[in-house]
N, C-alpha and C. Protein backbone atom coordinates (compact mmCIF):
# COMPACT_ATOMS: atom_id res chain seq x y z
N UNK A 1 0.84 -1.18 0.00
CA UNK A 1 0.00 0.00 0.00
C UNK A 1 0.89 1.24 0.00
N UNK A 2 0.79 2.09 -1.15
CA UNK A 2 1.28 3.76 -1.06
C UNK A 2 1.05 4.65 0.45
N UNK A 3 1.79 4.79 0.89
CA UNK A 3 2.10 5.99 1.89
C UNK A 3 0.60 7.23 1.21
N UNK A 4 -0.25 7.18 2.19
CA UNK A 4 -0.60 8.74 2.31
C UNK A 4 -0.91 9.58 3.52
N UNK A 5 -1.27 10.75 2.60
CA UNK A 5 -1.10 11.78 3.64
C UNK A 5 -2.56 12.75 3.58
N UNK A 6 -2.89 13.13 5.03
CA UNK A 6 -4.73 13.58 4.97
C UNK A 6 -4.26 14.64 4.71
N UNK A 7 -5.25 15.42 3.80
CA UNK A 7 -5.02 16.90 3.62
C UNK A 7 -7.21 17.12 3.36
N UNK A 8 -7.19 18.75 3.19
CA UNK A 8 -8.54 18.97 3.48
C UNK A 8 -8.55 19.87 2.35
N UNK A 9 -9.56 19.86 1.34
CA UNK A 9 -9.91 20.41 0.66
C UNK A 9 -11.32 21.15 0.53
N UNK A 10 -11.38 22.52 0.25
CA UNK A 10 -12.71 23.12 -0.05
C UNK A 10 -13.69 22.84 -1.43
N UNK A 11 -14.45 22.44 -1.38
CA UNK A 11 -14.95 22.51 -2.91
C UNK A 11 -16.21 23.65 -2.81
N UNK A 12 -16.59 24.01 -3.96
CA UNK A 12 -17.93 24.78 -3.51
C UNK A 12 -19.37 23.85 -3.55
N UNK A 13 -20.34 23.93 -2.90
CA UNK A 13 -21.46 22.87 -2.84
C UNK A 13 -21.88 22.36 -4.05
N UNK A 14 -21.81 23.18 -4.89
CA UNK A 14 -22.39 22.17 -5.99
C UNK A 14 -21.17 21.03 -6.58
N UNK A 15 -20.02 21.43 -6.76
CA UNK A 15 -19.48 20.63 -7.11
C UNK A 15 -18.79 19.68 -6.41
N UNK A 16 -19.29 19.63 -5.14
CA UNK A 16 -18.79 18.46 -3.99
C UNK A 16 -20.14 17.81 -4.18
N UNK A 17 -21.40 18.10 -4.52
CA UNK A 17 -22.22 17.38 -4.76
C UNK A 17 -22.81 16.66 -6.13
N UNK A 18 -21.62 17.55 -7.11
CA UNK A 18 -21.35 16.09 -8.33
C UNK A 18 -20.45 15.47 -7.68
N UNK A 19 -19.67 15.46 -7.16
CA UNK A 19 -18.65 14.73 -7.14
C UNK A 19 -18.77 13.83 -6.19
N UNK A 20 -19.79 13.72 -5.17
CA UNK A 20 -20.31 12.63 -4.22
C UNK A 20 -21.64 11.82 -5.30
N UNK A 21 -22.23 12.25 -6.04
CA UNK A 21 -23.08 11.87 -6.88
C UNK A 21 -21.97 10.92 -7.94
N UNK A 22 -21.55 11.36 -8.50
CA UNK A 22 -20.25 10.41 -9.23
C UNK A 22 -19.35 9.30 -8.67
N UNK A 23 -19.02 9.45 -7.50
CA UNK A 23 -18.64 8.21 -6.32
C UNK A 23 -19.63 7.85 -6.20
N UNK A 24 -20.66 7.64 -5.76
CA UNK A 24 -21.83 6.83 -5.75
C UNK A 24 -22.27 6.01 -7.10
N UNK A 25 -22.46 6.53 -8.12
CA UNK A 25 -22.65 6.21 -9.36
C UNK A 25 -21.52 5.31 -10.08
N UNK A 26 -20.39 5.69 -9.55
CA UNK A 26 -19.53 4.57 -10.05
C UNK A 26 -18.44 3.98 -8.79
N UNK A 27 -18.97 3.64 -7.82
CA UNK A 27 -18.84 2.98 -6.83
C UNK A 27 -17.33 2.95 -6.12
N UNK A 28 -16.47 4.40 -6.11
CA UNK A 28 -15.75 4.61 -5.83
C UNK A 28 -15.75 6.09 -5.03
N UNK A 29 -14.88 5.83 -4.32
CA UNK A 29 -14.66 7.49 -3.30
C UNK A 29 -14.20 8.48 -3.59
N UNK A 30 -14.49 9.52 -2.73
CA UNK A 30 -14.22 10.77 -3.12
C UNK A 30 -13.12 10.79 -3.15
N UNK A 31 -12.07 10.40 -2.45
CA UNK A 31 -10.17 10.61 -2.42
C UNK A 31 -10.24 10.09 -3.62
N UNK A 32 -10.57 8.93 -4.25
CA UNK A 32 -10.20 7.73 -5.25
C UNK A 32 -10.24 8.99 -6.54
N UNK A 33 -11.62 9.73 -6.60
CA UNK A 33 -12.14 10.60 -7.83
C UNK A 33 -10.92 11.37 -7.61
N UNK A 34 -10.56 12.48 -6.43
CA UNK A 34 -9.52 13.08 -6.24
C UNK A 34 -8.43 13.15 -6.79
N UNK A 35 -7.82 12.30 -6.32
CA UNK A 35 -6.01 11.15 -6.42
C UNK A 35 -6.28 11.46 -8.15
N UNK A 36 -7.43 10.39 -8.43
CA UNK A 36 -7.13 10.71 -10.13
C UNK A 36 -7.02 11.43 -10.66
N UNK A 37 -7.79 12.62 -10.68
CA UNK A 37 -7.74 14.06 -11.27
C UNK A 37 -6.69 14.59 -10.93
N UNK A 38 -6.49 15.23 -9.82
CA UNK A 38 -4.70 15.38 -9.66
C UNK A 38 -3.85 14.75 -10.77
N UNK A 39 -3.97 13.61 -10.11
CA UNK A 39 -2.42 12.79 -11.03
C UNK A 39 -2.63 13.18 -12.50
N UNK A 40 -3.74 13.44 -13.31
CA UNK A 40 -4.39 13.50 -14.28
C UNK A 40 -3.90 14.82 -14.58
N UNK A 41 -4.05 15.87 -13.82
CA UNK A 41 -3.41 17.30 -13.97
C UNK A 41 -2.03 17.22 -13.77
N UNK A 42 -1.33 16.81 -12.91
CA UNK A 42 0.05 16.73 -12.54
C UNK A 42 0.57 16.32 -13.77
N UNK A 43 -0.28 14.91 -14.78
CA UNK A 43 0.66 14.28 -15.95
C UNK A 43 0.45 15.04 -17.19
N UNK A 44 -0.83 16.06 -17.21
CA UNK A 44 -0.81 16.80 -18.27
C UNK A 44 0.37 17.79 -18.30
N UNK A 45 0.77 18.33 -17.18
CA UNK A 45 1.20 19.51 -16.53
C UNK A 45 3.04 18.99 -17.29
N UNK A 46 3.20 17.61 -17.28
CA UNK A 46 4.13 16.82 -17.27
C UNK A 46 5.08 17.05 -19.08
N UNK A 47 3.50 16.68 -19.43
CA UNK A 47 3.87 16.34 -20.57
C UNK A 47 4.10 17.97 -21.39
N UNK A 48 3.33 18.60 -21.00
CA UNK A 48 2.92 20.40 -21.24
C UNK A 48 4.78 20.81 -20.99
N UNK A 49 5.61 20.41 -19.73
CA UNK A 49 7.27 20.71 -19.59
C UNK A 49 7.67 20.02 -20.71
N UNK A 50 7.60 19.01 -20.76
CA UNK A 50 8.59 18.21 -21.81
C UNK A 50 8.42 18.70 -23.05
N UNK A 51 7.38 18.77 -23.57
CA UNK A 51 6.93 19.71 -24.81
C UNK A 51 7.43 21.11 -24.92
N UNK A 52 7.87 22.04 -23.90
CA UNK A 52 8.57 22.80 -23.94
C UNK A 52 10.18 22.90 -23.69
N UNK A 53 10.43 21.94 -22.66
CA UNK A 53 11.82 21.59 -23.18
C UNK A 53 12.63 21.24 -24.60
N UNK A 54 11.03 20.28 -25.46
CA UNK A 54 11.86 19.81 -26.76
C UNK A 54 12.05 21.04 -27.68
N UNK A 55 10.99 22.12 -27.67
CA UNK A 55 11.12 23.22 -28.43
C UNK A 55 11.87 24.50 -27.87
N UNK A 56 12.58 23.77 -26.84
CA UNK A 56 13.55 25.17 -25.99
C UNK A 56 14.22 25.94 -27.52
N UNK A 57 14.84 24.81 -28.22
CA UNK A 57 15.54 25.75 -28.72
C UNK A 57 15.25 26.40 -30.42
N UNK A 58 13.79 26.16 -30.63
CA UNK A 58 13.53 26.69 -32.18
C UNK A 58 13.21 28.03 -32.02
N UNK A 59 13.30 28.48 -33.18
CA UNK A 59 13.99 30.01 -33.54
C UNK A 59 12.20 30.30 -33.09
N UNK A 60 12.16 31.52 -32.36
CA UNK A 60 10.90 32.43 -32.34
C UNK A 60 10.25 32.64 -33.48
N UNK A 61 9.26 33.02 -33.52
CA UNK A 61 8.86 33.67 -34.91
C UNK A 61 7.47 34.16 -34.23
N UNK A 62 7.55 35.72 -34.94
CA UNK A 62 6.80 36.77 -34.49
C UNK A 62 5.04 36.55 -34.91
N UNK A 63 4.52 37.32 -34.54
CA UNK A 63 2.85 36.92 -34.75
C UNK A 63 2.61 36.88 -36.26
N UNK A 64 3.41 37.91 -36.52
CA UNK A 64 2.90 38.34 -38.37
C UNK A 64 3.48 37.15 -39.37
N UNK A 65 4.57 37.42 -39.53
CA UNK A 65 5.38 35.95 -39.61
C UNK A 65 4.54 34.35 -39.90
N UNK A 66 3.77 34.70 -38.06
CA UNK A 66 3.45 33.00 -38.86
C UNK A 66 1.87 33.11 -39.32
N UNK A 67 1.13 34.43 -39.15
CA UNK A 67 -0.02 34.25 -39.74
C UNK A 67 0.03 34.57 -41.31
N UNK A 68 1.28 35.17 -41.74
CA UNK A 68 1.70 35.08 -43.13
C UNK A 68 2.17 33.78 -43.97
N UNK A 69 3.10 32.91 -43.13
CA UNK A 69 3.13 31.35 -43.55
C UNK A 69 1.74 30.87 -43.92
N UNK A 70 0.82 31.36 -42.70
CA UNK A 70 -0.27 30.50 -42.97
C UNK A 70 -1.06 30.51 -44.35
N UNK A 71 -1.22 32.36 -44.41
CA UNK A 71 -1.85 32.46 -45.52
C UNK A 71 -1.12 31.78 -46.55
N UNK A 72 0.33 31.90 -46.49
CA UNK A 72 1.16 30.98 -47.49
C UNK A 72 0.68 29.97 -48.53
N UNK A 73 0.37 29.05 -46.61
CA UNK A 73 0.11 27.75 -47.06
C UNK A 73 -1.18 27.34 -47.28
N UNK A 74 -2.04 28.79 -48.01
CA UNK A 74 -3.43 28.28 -47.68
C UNK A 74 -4.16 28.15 -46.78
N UNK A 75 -3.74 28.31 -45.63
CA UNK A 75 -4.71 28.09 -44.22
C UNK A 75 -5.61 29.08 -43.62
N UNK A 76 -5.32 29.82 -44.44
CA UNK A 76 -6.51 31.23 -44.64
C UNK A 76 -6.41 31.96 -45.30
């Protein structure tokens, strides 16, 4: 079993009351719904760095620039 740790969160009423409506409905708990969404944000959040690390180093290019490529290429 993973190590955890209690922490307390606010939600506002309506959406602590989807979200107890949704644990009920699919027969899992509120931490369980929790834990996932987190980790779910944490791995978007993840992938969102790495995606900017790979493009650390391509050349800028200004607003006009690339809405002029676009028209270029047809894309408007």
């Amino acid at each position: 079993m993973l190590a955890t740790k209690r922490t307390t969160v606010y939600l506002p009423a309506d959406l602590h009351r989807a979200l107890k409506l949704k644990a009920a409905a699919s027969d899992r708990s509120l931490s369980d719904l929790v834990n996932d969404a987190v980790a779910r944000a944490l791995a978007e959040d993840a992938e969102d760095l790495e995606a900017i690390r790979l493009r650390a180093k391509e050349k800028p290019a200004s607003y006009a620039s690339f809405v002029g490529d676009l028209k270029r290429r047809g894309k408007l």
